[in-house]
Protein backbone atom coordinates (compact mmCIF):
# COMPACT_ATOMS: atom_id res chain seq x y z
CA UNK A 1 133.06 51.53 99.75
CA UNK A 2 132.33 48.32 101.93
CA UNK A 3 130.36 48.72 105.37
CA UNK A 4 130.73 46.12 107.82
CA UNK A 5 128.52 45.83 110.92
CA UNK A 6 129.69 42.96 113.20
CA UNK A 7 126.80 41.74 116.17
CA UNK A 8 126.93 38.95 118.37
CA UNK A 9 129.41 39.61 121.17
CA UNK A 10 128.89 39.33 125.04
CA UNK A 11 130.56 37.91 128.41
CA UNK A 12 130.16 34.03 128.43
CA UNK A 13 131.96 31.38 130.59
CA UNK A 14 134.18 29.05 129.48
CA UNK A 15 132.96 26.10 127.32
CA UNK A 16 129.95 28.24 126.07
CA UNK A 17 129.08 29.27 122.37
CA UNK A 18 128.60 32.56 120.74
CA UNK A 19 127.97 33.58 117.11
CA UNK A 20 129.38 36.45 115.58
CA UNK A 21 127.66 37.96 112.52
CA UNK A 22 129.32 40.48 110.60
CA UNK A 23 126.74 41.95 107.85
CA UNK A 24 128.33 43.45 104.74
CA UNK A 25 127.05 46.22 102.42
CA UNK A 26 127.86 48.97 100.32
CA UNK A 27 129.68 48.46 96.62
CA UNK A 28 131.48 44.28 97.10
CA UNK A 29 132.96 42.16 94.07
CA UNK A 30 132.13 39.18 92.99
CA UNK A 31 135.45 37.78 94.19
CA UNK A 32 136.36 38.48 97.97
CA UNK A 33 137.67 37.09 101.20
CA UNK A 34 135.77 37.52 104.30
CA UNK A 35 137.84 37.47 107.60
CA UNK A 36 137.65 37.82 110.96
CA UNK A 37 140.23 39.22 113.17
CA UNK A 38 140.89 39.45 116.84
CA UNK A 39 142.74 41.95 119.33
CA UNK A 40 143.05 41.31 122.49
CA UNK A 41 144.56 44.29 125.07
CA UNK A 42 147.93 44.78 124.58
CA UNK A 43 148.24 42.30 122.09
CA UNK A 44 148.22 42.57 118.30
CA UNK A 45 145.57 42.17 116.27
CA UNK A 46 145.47 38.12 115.03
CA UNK A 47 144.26 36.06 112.07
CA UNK A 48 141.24 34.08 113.05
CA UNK A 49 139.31 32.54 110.22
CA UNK A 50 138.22 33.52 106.39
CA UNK A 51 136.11 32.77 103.70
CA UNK A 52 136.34 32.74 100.07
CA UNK A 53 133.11 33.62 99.10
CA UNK A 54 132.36 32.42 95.82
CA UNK A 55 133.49 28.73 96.75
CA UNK A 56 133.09 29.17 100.04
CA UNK A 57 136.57 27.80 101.28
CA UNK A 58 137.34 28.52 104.76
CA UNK A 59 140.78 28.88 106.41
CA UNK A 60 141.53 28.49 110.19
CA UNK A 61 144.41 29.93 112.92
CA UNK A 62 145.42 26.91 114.71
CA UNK A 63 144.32 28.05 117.80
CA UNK A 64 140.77 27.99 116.98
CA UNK A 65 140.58 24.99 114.33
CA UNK A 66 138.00 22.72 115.59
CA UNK A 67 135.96 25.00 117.97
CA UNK A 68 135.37 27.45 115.53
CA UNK A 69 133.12 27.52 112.07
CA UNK A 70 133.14 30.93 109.50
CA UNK A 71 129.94 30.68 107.17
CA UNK A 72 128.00 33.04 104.85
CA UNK A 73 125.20 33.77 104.21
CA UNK A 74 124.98 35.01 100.58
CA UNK A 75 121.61 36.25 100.32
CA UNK A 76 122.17 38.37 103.68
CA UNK A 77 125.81 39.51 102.69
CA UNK A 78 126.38 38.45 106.06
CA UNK A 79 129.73 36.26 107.61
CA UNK A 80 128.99 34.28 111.07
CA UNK A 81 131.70 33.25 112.89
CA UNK A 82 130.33 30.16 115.35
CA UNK A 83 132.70 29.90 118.27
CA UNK A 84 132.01 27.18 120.41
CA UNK A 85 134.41 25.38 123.92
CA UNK A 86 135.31 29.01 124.31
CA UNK A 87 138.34 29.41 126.48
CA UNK A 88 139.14 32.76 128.47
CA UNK A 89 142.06 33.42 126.06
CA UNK A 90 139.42 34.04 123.57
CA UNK A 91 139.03 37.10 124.93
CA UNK A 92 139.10 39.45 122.49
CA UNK A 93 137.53 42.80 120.42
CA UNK A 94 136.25 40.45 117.45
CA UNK A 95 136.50 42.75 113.86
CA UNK A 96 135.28 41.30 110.43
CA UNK A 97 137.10 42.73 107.53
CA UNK A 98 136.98 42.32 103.51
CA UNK A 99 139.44 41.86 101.04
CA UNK A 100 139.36 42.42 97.29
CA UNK A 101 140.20 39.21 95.54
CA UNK A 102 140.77 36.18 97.28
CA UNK A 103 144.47 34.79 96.82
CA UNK A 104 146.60 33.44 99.35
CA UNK A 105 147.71 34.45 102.24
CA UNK A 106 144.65 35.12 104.05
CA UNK A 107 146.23 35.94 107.29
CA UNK A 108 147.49 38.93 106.81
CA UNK A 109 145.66 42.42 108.27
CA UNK A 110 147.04 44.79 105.74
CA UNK A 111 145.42 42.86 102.93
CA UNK A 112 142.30 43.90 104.17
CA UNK A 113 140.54 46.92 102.86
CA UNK A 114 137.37 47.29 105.47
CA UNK A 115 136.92 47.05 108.77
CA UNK A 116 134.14 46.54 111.17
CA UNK A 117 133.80 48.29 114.19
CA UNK A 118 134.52 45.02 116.19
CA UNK A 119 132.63 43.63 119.18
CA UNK A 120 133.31 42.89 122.21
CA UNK A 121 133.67 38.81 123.51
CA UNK A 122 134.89 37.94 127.13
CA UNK A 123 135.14 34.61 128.28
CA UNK A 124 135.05 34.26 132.13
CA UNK A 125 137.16 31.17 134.15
């Protein structure tokens, strides 16, 4: 079993920052994909950004490549997700998830295994 806590949320305006931390514990392999997911209301849930964490390669939706930055912190089990120009589409319930093993595709929600209790982000105009 994998517990995932994600902090970090709250109601910015557009072009601010946030960082998202999503701390991981319970029983985790030594080879796993950390993502992050969004859902915003009456949407699906989306793809936003994952890590490989033993070579810490990172992977990207297009709509956030370039404003946004997914790092670990090994020693903390803990995934930050550093969102920065936010936009009010951004808008979302944030969730971190794991996934055993880290092959390709990364984008997909069923793949993952664990899910955070997501948090909150809303972007004002």
């Amino acid at each position: 079993q994998v517990q995932l806590v994600e902090s970090g949320g709250g109601l910015v305006q557009a072009g601010d920052s946030l960082r998202l931390s999503c701390a991981a514990s319970g029983q985790t392999f030594n080879n796993y994909m950390m993502g992050w997911f969004r859902q915003a209301p009456g949407k699906e849930r989306e793809f936003v950004a994952a890590i490989r964490w033993t070579t810490e390669t990172t992977y990207y939706a297009g709509s956030v490549r370039g404003r946004f930055t997914i790092s670990r912190d090994s020693a903390k089990s803990t995934v930050y997700l550093q969102m920065n120009s936010l936009k009010p589409e951004d808008t979302a319930v944030y969730y971190c998830a794991y996934k055993t093993g880290s092959t390709l595709p990364v984008s997909r929600t069923r793949d993952y295994g664990y899910w955070g209790q997501g948090t909150q982000v809303t972007v004002s105009s």
